[in-house]
C-alpha atoms as a PDB file:
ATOM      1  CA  UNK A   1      38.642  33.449 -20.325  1.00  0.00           C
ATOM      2  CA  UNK A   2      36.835  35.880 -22.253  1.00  0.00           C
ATOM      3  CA  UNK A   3      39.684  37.043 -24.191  1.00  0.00           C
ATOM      4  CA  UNK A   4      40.021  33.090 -25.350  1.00  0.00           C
ATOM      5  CA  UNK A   5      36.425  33.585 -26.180  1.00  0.00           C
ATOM      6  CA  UNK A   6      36.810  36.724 -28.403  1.00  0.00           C
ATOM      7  CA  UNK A   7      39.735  35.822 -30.131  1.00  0.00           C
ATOM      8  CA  UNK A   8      37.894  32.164 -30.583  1.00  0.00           C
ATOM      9  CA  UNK A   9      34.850  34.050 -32.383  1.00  0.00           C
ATOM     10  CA  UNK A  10      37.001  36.260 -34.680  1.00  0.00           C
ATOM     11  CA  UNK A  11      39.013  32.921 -35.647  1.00  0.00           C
ATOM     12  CA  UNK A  12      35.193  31.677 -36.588  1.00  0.00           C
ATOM     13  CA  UNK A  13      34.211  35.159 -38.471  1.00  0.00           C
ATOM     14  CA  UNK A  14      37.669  35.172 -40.310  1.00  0.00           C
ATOM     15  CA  UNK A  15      37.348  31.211 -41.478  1.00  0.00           C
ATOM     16  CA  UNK A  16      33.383  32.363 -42.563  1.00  0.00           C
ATOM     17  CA  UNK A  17      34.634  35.151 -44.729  1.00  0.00           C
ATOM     18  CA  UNK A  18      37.121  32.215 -46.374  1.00  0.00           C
ATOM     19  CA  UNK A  19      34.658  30.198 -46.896  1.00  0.00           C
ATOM     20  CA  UNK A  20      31.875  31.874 -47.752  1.00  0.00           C
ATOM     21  CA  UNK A  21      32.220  30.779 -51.571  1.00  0.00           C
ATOM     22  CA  UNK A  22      31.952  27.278 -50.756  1.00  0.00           C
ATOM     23  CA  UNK A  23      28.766  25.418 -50.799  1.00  0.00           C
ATOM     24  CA  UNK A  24      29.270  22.370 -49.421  1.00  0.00           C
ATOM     25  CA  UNK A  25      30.975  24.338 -46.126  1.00  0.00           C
ATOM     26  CA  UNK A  26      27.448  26.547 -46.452  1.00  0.00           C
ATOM     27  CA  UNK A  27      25.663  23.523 -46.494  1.00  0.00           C
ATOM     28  CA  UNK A  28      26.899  21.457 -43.672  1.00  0.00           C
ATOM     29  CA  UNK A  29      26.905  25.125 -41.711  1.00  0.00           C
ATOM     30  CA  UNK A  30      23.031  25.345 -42.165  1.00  0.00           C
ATOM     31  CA  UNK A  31      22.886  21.673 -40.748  1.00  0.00           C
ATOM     32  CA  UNK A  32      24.693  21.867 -37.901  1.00  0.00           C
ATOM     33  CA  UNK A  33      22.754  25.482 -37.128  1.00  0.00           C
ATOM     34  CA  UNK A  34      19.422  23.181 -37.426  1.00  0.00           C
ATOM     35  CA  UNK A  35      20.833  20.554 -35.174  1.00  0.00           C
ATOM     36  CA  UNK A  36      21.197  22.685 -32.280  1.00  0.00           C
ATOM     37  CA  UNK A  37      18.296  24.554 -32.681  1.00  0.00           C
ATOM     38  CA  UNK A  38      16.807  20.716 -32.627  1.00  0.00           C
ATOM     39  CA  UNK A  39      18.724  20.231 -29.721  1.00  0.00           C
ATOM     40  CA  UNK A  40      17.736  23.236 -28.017  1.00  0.00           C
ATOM     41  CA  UNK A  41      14.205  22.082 -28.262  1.00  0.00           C
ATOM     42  CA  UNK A  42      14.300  18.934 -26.867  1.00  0.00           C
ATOM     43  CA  UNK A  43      16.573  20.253 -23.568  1.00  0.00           C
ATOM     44  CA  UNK A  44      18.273  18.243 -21.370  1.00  0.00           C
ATOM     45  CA  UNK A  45      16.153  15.080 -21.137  1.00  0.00           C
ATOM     46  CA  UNK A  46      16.316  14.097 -24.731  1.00  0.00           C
ATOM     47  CA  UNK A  47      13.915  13.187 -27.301  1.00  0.00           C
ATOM     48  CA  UNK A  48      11.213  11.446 -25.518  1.00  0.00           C
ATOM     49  CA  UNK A  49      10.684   7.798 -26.222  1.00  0.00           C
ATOM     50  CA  UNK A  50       8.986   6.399 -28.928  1.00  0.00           C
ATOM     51  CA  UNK A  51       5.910   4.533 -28.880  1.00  0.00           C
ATOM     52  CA  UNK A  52       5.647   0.710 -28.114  1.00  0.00           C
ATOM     53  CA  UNK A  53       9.501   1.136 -27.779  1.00  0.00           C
ATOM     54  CA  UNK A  54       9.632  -0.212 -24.367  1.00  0.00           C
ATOM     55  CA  UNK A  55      12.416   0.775 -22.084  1.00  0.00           C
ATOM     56  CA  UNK A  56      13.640  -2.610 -21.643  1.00  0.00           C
ATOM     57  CA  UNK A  57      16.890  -2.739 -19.444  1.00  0.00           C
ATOM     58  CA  UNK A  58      20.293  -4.461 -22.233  1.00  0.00           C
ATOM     59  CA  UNK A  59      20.848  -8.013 -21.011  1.00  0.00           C
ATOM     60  CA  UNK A  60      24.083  -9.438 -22.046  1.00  0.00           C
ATOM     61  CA  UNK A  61      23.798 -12.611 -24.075  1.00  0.00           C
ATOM     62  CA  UNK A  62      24.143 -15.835 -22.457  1.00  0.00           C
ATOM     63  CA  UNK A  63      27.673 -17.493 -23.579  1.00  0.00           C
ATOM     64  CA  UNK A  64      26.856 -20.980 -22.059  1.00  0.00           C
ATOM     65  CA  UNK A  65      30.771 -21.868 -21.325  1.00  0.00           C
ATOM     66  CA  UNK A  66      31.146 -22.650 -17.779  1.00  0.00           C
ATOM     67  CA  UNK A  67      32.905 -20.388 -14.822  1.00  0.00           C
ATOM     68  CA  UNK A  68      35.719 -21.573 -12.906  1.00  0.00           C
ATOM     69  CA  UNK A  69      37.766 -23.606 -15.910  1.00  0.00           C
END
């Protein structure tokens, strides 16, 4: 297993060095880097919830039509 993991993270530093000229790769690199430190943060429980959002159970909408037909 770690020899899948080292060849994994040279696979990673080789595609870097490829794309290290491009921007938009750069950019969407520094987003996802954010994201996880974001989702580092909040741990294993989530985000708490918001205020006055209620945690109302989902209740499937009524169809009216009749069982049994």
């Amino acid at each position: 297993m770690d020899k899948i993991r080292e060849l994994h993270q040279q696979l990673r530093e080789k595609l870097d060095a490829k794309l290290a000229n491009n921007t938009e790769y750069q950019q969407l690199k520094k987003q996802l880097e954010e994201m996880r430190a974001y989702w580092k943060e909040m741990g294993p429980g989530g985000p708490p919830p918001e205020p006055g959002a209620g945690n109302k159970p989902q209740v499937a909408p009524k169809t009216g039509g009749k069982r049994g037909k």
